[in-house]
N, C-alpha and C. Protein backbone atom coordinates (compact mmCIF):
# COMPACT_ATOMS: atom_id res chain seq x y z
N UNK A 1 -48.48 5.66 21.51
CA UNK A 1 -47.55 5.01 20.60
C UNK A 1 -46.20 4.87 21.30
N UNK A 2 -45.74 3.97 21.51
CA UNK A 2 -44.59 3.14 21.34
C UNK A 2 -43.05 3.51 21.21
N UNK A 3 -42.30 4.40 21.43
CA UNK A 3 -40.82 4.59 20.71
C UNK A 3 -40.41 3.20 20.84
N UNK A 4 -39.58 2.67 20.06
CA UNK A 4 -38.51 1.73 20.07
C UNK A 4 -37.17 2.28 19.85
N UNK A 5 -36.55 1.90 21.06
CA UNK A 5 -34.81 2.26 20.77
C UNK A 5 -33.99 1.61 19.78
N UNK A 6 -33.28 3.00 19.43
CA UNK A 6 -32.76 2.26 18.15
C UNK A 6 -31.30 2.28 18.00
N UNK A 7 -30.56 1.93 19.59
CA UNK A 7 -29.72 1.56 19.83
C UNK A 7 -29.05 -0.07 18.86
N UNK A 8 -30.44 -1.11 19.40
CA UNK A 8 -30.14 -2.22 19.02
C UNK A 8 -30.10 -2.13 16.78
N UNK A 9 -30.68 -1.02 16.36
CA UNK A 9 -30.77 -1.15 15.22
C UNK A 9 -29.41 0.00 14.61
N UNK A 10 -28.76 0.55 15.10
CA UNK A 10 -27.73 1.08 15.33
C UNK A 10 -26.55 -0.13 15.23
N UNK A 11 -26.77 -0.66 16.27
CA UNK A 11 -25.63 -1.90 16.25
C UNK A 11 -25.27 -2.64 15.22
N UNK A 12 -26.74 -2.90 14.96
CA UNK A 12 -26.82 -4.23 13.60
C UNK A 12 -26.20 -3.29 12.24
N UNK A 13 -26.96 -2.42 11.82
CA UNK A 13 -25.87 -1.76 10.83
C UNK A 13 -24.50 -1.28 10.78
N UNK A 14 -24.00 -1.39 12.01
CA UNK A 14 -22.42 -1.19 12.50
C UNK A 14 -22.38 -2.58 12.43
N UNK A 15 -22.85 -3.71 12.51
CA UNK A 15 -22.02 -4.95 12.19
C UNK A 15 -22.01 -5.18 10.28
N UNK A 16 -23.29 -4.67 9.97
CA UNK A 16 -23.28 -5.23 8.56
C UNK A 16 -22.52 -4.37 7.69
N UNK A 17 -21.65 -3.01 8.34
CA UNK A 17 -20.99 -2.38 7.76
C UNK A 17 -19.74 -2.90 7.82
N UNK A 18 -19.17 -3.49 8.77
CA UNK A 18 -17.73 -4.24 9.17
C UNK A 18 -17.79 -5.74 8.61
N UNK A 19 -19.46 -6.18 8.34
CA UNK A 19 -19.27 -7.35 7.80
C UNK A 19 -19.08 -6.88 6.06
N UNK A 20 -19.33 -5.68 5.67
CA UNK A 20 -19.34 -5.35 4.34
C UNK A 20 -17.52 -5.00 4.36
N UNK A 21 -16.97 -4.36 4.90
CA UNK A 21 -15.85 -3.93 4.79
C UNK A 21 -14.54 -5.38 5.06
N UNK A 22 -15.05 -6.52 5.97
CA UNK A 22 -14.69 -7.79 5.88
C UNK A 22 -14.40 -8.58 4.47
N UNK A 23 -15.74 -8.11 4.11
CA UNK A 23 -15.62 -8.80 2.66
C UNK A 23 -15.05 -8.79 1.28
N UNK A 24 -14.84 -7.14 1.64
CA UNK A 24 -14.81 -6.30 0.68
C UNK A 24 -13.04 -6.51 0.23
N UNK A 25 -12.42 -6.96 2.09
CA UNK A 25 -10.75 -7.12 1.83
C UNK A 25 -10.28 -8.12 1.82
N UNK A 26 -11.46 -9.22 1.74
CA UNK A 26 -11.06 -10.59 1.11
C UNK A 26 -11.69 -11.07 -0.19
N UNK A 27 -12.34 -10.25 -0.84
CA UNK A 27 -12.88 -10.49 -2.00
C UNK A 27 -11.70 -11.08 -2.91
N UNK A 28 -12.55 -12.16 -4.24
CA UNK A 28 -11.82 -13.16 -4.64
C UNK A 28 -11.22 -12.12 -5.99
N UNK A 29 -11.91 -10.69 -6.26
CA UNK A 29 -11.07 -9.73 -6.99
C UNK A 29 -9.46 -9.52 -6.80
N UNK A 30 -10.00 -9.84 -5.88
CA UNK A 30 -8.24 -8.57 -5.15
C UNK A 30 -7.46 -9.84 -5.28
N UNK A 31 -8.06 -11.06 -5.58
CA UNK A 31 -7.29 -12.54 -4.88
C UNK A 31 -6.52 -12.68 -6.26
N UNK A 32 -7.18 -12.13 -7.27
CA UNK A 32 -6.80 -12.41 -8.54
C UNK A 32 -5.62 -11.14 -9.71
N UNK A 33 -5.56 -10.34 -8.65
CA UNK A 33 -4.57 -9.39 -9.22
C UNK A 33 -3.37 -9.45 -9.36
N UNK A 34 -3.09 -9.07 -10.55
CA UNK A 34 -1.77 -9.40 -10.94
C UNK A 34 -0.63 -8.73 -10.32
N UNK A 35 0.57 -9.49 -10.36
CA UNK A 35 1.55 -9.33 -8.98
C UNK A 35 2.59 -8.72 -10.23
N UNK A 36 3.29 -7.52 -10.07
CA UNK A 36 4.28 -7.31 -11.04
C UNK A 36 5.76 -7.14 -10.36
N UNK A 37 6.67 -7.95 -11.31
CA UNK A 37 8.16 -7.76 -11.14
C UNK A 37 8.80 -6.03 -10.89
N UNK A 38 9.63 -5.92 -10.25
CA UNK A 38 9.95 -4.49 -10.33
C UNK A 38 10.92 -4.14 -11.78
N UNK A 39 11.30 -5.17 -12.67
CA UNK A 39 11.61 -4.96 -13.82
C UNK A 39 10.53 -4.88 -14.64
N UNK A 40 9.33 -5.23 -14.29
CA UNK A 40 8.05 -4.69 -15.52
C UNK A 40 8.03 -3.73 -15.36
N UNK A 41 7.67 -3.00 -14.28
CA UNK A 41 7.47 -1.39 -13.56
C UNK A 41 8.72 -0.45 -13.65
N UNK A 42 9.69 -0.63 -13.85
CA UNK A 42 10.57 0.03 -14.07
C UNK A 42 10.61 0.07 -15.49
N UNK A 43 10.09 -0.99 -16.30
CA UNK A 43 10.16 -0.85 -17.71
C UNK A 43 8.69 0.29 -18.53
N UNK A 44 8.15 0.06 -17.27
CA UNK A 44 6.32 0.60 -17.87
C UNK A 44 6.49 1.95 -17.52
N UNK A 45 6.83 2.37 -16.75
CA UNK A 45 7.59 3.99 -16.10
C UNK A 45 8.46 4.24 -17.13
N UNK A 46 9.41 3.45 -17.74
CA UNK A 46 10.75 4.54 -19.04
C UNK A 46 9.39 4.01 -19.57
N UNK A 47 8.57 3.22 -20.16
CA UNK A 47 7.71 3.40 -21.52
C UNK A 47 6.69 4.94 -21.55
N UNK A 48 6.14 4.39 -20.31
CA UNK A 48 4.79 5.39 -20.60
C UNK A 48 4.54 6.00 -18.95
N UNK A 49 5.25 6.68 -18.50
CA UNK A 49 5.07 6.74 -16.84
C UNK A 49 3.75 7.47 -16.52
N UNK A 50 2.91 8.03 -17.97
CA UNK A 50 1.94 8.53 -17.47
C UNK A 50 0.82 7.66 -17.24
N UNK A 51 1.11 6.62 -17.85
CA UNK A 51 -0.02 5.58 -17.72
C UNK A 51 0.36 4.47 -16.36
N UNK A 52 1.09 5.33 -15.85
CA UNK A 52 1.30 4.43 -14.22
C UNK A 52 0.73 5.55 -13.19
N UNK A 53 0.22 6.46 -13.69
CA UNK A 53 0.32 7.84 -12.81
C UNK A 53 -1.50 7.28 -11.85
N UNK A 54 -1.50 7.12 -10.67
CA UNK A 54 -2.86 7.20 -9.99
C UNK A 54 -3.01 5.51 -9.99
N UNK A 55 -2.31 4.68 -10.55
CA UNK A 55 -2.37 3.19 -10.46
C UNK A 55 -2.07 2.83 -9.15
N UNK A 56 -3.03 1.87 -8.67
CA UNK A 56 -2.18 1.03 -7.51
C UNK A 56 -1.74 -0.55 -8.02
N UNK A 57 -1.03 -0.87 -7.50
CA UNK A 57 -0.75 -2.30 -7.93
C UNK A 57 0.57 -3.15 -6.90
N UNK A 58 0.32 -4.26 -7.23
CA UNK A 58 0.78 -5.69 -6.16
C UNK A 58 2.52 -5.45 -6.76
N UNK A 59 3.34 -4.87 -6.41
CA UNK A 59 5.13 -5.49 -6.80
C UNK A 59 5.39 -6.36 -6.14
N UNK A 60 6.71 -7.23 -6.63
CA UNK A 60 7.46 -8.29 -5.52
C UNK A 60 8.46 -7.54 -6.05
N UNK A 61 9.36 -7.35 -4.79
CA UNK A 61 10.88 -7.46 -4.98
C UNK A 61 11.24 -7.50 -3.71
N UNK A 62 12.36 -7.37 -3.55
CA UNK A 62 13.18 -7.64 -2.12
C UNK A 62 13.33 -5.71 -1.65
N UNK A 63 13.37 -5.79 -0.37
CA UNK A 63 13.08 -4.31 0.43
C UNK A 63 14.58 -3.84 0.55
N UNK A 64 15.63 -3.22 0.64
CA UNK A 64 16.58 -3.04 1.25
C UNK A 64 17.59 -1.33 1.43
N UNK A 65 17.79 -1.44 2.36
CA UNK A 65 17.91 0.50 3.14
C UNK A 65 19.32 0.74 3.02
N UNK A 66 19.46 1.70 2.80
CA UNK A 66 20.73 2.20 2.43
C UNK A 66 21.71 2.24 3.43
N UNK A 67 23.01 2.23 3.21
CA UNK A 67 23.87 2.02 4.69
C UNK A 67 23.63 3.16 5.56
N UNK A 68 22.54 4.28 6.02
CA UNK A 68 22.65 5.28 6.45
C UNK A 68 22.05 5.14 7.87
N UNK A 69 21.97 6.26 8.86
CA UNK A 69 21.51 6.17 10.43
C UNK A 69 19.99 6.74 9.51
N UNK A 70 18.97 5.98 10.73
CA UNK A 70 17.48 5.72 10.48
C UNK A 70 17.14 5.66 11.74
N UNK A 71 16.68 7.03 12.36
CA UNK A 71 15.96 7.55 13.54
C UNK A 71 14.44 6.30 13.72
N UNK A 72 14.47 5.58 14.84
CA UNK A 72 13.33 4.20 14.70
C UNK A 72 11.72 4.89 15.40
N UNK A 73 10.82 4.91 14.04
CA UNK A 73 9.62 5.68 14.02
C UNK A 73 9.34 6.52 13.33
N UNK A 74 10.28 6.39 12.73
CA UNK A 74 10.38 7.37 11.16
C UNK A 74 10.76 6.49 10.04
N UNK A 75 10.05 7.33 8.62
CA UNK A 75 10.13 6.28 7.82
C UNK A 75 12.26 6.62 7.16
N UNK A 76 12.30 5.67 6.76
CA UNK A 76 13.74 5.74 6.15
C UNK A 76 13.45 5.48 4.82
N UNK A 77 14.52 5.96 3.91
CA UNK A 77 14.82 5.51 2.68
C UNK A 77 14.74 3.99 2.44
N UNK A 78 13.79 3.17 1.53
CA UNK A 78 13.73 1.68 1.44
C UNK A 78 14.05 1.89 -0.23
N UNK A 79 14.71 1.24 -0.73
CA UNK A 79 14.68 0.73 -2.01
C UNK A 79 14.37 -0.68 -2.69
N UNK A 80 13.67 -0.98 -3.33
CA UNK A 80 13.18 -2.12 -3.77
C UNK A 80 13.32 -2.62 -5.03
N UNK A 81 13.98 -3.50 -4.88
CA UNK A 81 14.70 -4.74 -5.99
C UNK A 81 14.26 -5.36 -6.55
N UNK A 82 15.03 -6.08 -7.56
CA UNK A 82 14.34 -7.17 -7.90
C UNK A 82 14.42 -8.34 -7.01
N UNK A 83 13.64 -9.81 -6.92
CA UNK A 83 13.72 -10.40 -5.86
C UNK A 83 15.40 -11.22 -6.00
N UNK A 84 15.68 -11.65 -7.54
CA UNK A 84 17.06 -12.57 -7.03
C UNK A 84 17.86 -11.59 -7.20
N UNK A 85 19.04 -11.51 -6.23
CA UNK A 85 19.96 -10.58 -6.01
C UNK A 85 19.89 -9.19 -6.08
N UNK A 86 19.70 -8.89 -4.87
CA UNK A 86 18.60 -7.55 -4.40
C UNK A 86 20.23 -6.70 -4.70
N UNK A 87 20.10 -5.59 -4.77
CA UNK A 87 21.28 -4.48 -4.71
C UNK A 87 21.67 -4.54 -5.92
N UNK A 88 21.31 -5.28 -6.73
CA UNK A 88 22.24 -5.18 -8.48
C UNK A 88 20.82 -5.08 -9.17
N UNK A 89 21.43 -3.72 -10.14
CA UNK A 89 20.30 -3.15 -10.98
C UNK A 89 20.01 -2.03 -10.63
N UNK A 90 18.62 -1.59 -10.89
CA UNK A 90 17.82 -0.58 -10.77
C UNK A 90 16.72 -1.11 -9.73
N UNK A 91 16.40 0.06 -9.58
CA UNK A 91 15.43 -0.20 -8.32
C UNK A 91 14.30 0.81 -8.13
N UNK A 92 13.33 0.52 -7.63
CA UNK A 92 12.09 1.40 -6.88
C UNK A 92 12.85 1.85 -5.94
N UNK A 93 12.41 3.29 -5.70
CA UNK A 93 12.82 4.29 -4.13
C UNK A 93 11.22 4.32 -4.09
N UNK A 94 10.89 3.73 -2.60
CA UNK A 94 9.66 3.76 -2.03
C UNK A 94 9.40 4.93 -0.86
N UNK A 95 8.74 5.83 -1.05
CA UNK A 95 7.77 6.70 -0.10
C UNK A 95 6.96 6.17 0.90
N UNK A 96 6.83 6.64 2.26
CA UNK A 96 5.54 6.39 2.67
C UNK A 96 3.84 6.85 1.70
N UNK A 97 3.43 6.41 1.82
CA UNK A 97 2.23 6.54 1.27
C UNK A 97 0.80 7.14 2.09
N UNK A 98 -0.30 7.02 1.24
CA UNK A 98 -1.44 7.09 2.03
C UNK A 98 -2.31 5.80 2.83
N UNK A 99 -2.97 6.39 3.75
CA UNK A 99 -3.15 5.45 4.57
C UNK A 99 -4.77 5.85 4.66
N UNK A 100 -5.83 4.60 4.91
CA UNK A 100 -7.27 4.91 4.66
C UNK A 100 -7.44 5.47 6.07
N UNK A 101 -8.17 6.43 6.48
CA UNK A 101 -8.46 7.12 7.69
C UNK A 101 -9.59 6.36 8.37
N UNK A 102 -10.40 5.71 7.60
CA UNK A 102 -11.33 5.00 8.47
C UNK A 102 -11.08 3.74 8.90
N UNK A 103 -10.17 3.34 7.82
CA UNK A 103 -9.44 1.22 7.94
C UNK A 103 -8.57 1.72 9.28
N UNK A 104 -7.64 2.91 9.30
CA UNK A 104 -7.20 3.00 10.74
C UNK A 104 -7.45 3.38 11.77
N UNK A 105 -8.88 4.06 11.98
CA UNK A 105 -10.16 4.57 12.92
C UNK A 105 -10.34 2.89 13.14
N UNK A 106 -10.84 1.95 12.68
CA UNK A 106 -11.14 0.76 12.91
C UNK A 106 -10.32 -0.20 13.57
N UNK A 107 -9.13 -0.04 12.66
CA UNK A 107 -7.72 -0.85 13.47
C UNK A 107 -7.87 -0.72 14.94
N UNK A 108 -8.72 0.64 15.65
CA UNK A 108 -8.19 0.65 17.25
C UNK A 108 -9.99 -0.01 17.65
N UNK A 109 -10.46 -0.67 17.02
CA UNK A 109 -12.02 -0.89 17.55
C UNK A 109 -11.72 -2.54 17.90
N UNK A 110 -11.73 -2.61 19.16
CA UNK A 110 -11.95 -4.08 19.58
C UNK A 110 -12.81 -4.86 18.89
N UNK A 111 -12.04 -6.26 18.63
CA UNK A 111 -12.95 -7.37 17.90
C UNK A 111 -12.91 -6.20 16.35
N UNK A 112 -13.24 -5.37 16.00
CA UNK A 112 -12.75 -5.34 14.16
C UNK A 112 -11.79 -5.02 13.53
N UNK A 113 -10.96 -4.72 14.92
CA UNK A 113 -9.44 -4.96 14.44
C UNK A 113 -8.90 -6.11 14.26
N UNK A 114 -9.48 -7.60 14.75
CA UNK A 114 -9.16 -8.78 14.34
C UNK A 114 -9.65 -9.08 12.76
N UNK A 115 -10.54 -8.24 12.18
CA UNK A 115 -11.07 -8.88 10.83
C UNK A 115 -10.32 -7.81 10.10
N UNK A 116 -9.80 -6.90 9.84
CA UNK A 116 -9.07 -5.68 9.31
C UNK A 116 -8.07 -6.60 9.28
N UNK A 117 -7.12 -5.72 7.80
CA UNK A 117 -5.90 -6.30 7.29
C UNK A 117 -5.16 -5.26 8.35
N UNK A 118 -3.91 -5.89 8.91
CA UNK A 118 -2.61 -4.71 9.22
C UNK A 118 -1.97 -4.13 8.46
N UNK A 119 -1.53 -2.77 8.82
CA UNK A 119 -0.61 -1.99 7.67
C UNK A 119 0.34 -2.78 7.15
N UNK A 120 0.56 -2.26 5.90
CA UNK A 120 1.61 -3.26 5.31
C UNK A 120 3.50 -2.56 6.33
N UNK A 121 4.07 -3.78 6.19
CA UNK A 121 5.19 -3.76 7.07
C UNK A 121 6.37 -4.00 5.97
N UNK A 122 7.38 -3.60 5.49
CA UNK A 122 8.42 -3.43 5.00
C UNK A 122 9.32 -4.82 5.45
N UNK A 123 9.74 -5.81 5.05
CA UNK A 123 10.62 -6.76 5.53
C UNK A 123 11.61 -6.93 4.62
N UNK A 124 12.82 -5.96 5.64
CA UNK A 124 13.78 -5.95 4.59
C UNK A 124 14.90 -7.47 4.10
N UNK A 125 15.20 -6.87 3.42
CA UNK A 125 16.02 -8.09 3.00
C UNK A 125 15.04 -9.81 2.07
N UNK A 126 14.00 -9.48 2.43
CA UNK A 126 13.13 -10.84 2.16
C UNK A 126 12.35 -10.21 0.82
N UNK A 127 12.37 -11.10 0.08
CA UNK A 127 11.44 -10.83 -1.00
C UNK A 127 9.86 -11.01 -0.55
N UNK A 128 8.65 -10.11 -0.95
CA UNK A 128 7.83 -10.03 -0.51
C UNK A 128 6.88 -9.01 -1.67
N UNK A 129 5.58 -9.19 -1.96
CA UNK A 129 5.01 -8.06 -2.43
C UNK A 129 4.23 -6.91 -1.49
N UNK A 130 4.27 -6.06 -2.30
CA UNK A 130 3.87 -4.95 -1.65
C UNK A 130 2.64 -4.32 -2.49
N UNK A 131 1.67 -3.33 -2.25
CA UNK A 131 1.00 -2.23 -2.95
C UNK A 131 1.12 -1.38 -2.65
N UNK A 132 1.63 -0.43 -4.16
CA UNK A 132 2.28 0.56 -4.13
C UNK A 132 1.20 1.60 -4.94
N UNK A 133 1.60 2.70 -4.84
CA UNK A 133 0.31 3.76 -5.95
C UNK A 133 1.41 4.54 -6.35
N UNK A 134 1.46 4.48 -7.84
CA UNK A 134 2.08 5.54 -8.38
C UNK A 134 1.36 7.40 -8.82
N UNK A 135 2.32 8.56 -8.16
CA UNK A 135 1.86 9.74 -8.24
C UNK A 135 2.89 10.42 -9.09
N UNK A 136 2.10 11.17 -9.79
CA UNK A 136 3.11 12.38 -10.51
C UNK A 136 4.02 13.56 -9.35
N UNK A 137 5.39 13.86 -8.84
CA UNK A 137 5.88 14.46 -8.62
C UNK A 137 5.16 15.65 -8.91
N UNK A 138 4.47 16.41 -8.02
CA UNK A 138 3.75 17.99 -8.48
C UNK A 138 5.20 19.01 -8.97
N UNK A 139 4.86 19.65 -9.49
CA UNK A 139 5.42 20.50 -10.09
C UNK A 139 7.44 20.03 -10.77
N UNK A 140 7.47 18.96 -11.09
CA UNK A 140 8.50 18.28 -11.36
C UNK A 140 8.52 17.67 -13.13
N UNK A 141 9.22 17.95 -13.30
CA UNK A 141 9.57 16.91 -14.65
C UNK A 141 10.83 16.17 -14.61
N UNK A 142 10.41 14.78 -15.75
CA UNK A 142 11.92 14.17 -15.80
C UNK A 142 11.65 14.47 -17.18
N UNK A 143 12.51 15.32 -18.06
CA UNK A 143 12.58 15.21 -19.43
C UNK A 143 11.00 15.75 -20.07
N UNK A 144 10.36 15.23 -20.52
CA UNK A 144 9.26 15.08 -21.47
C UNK A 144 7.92 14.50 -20.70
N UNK A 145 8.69 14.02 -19.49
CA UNK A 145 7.56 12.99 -19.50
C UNK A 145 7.50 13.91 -17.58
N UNK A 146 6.56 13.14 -16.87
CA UNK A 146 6.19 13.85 -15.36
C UNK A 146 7.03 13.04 -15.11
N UNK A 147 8.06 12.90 -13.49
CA UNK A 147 8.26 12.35 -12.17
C UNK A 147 7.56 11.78 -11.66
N UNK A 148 7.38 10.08 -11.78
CA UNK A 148 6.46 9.62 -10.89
C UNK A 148 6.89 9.13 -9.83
N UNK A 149 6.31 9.06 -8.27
CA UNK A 149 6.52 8.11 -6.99
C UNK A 149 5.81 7.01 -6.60
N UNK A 150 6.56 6.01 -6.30
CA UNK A 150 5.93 4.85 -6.04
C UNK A 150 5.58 5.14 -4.69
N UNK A 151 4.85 5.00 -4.19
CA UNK A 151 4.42 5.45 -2.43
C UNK A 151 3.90 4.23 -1.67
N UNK A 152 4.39 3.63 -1.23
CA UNK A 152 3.89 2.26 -0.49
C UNK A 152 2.40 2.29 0.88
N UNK A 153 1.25 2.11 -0.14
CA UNK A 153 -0.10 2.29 0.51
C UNK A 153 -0.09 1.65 2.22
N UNK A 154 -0.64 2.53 2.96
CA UNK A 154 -0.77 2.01 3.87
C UNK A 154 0.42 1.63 4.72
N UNK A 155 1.39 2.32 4.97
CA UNK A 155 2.76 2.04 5.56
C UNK A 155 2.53 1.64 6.75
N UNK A 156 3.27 1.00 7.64
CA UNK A 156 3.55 0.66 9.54
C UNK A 156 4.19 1.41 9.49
N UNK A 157 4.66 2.83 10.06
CA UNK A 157 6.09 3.28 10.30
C UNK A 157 5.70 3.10 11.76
């Protein structure tokens, strides 16, 4: 009897796994999610911040860093606006976030780092959306209600 190597059948399920994970980050779901103002989210946080707690979701507003020194490769303080006239109002203070361990195991794999999305990149000053995941502050309260952080998924620092 026969062995057959199963190198070549190895391969093929490493492609139909990258062709599954291809698909999976252009699916017409994600195409259809709703994009929120940082005045909804700032309003849905004073309503009910527990019902933002473990959410991810699409914001637009404009990015912009405080007048302070920002060591380059480290993340800095970003605050995020609304998009017309960024600096007036209230604002998101954005965190680095979590980042998928295998989407960035992949990022360094020739040829499926061309079909992989890039980390999301911060562009300050420009209005732009982002996805963000809101977390409860561990062991923190504001008042009555938990401390939540907006943490910007998947950061470039």
């Amino acid at each position: 009897m026969m062995r057959m190597p199963c190198v070549p059948l190895r391969r093929a399920a490493g492609l139909v796994l990258i062709a599954g994970l291809a698909t999976s980050f252009m699916s017409p779901a994600a195409q259809r999610e709703s994009i929120y103002a940082v005045q909804q989210v700032l309003q849905g946080l004073t309503r009910d911040p527990r019902a933002w707690i473990g959410r991810a979701v699409l914001v637009r507003g404009t990015a912009v860093q405080p007048p302070i020194g920002c060591t380059p490769g480290q993340w800095c303080s970003v605050a995020l606006f609304k998009t017309q006239r960024p600096r007036s109002g209230p604002a998101l203070l954005l965190e680095p976030g979590p980042s998928d361990p295998l989407v960035a195991r992949l990022r360094h794999v020739p040829l499926v780092d061309q079909m992989l999305p890039g980390p999301q990149r911060v562009r300050l000053s420009t209005p732009a959306v982002y996805r963000l995941l809101f977390q409860a502050v561990p062991g923190v309260s504001c008042g009555p209600s938990p401390c939540v952080n907006a943490l910007l998924v998947d950061p470039a620092i």
